[in-house]
Protein backbone atom coordinates (compact mmCIF):
# COMPACT_ATOMS: atom_id res chain seq x y z
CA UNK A 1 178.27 89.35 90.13
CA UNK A 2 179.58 92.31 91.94
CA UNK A 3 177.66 95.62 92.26
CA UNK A 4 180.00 97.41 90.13
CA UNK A 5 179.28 94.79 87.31
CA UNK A 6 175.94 94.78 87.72
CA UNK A 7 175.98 99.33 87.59
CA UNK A 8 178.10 98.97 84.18
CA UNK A 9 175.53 96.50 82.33
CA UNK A 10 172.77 98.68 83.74
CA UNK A 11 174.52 101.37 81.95
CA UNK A 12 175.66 99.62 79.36
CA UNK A 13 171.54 98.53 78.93
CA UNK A 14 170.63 102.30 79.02
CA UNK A 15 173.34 103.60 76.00
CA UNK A 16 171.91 100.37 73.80
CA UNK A 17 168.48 101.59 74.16
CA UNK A 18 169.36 105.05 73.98
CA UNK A 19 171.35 104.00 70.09
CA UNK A 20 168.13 101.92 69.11
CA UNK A 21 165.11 104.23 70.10
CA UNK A 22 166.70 107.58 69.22
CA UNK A 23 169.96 106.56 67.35
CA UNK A 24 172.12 109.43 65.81
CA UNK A 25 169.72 112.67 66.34
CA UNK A 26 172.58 115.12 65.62
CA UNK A 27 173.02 113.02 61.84
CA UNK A 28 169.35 112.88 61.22
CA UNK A 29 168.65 116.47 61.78
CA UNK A 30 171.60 117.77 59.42
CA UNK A 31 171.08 115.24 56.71
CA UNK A 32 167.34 114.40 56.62
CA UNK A 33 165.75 118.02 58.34
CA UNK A 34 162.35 115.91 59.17
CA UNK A 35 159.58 118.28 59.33
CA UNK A 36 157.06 116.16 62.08
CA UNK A 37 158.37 114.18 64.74
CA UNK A 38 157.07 111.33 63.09
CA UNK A 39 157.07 108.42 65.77
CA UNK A 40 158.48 110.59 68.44
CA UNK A 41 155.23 111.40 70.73
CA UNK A 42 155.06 112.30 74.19
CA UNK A 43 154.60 108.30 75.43
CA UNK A 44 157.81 107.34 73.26
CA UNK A 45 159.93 107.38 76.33
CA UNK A 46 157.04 104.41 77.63
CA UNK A 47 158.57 102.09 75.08
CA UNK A 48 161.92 102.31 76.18
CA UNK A 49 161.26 102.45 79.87
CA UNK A 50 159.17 99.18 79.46
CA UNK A 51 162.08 97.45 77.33
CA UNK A 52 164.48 99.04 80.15
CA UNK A 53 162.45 97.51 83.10
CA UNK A 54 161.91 94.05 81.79
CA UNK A 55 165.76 93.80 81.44
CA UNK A 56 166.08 95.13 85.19
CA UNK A 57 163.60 92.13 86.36
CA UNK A 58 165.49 89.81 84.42
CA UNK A 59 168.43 90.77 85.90
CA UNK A 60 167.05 91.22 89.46
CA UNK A 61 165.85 87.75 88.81
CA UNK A 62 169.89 86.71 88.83
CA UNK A 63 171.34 89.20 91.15
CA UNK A 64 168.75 89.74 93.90
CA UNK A 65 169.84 89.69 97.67
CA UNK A 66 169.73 86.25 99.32
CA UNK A 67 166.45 87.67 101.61
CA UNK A 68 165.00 88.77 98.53
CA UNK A 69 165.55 85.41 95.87
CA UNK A 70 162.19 84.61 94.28
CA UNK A 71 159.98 87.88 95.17
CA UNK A 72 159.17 90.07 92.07
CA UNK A 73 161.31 93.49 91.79
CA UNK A 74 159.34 96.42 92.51
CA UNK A 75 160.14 100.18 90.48
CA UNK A 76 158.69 103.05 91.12
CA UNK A 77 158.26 104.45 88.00
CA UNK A 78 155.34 106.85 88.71
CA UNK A 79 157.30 108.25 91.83
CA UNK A 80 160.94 108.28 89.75
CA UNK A 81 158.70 110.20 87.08
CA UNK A 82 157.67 113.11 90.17
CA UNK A 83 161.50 113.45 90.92
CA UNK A 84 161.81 114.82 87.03
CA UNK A 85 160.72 118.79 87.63
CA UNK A 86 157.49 119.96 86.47
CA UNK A 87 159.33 122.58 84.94
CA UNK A 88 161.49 120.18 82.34
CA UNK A 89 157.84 118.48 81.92
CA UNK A 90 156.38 121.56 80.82
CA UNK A 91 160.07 122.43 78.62
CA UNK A 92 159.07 119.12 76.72
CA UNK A 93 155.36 119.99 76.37
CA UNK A 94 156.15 123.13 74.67
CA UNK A 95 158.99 121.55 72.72
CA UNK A 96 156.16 119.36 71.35
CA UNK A 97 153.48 121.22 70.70
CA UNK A 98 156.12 123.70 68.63
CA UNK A 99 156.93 120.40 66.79
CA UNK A 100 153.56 119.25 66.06
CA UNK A 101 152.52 122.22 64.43
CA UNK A 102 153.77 123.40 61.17
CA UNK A 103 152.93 127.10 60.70
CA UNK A 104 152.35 128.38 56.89
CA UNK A 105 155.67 129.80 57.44
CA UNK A 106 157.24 126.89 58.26
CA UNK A 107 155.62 124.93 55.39
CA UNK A 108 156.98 127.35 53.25
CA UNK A 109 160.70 127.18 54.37
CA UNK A 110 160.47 123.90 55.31
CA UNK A 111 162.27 124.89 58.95
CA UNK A 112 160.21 122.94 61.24
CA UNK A 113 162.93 120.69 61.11
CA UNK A 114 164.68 122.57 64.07
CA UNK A 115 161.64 122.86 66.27
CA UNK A 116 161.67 118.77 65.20
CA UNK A 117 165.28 118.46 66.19
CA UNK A 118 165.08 120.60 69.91
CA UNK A 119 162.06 118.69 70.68
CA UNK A 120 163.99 115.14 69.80
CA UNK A 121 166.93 116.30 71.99
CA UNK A 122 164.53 117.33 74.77
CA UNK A 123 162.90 113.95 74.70
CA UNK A 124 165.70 111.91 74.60
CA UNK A 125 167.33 113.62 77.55
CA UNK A 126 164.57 113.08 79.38
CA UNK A 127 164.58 109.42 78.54
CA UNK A 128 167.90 109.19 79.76
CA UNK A 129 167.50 110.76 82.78
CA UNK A 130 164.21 108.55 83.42
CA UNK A 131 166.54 105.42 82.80
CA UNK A 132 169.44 106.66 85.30
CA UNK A 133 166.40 106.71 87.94
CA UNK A 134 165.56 103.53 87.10
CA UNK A 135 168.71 102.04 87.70
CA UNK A 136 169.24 104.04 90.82
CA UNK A 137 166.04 102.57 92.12
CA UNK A 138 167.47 99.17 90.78
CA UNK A 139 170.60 99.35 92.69
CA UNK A 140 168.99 100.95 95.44
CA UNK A 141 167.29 97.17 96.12
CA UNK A 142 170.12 95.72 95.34
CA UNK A 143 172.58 97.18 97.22
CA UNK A 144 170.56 99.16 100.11
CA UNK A 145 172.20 102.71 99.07
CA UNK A 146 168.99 104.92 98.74
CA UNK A 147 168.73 107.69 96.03
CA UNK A 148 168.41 110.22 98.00
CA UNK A 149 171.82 109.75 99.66
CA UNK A 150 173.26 109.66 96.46
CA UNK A 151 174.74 112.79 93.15
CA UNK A 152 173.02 112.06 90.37
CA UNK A 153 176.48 114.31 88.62
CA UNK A 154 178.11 111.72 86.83
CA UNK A 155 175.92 108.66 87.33
């Protein structure tokens, strides 16, 4: 498999998961306004990292390097995690805790549902820019080209 194949079912991977964990948020806000963000916590972007990097060490499993054939792939999630900025960690902290809590105002126009729907956008961009690091660290063993020689535009 070439490394261009390999890049386009990473990606292809990332947009499935993407569809199943968050699906349509753009639908859900306008037709069903949900008030709470429901299943949506902070460690929701855990699940779909953990589905994500299971695929990777399958895959790794049929495309390693020759030197590498047999030895267990190795992410760095906690370090890919530092490379996010503190300060979009802190945007998505805030975007929850606005979320979380319905004021009596809120409860009485029932308009949490946008604090609900910025705080679902938030998170899913940040899930998606967690898996892009993830396969940039994947492709980084695969191939040798190191993420910090590389654009993240358009990856």
């Amino acid at each position: 498999m070439t490394n261009e194949q390999i890049k386009k079912l990473c990606k292809d991977k990332e947009q499935e998961l993407l569809d199943k964990y968050f699906g349509n948020l753009a639908k859900e806000a306008s037709d069903l306004r949900p008030e709470t963000v429901g299943e949506y916590t902070q460690d929701y972007p855990l699940k779909v990292e953990a589905e994500y990097k299971a695929f990777l060490e399958e895959l790794w499993q049929q495309c390693a390097p020759e030197e590498l054939k047999g030895t267990p792939l190795v992410l760095e999630e906690e370090k890919l995690r530092e490379l996010m900025t503190s300060k979009a960690r802190e945007e998505l902290d805030a975007a929850f805790k606005d979320a979380a809590t319905r004021t009596l105002w809120e409860r009485i126009t029932q308009s949490n549902h946008e604090d609900v729907a910025y705080y679902k956008g938030l998170l899913m961009e940040y899930t998606r820019e967690m898996l892009m690091l993830m396969r940039l660290d994947f492709l980084e063993e695969i191939t040798g080209e190191y993420i910090e020689n590389k654009t993240f535009e358009n990856e």
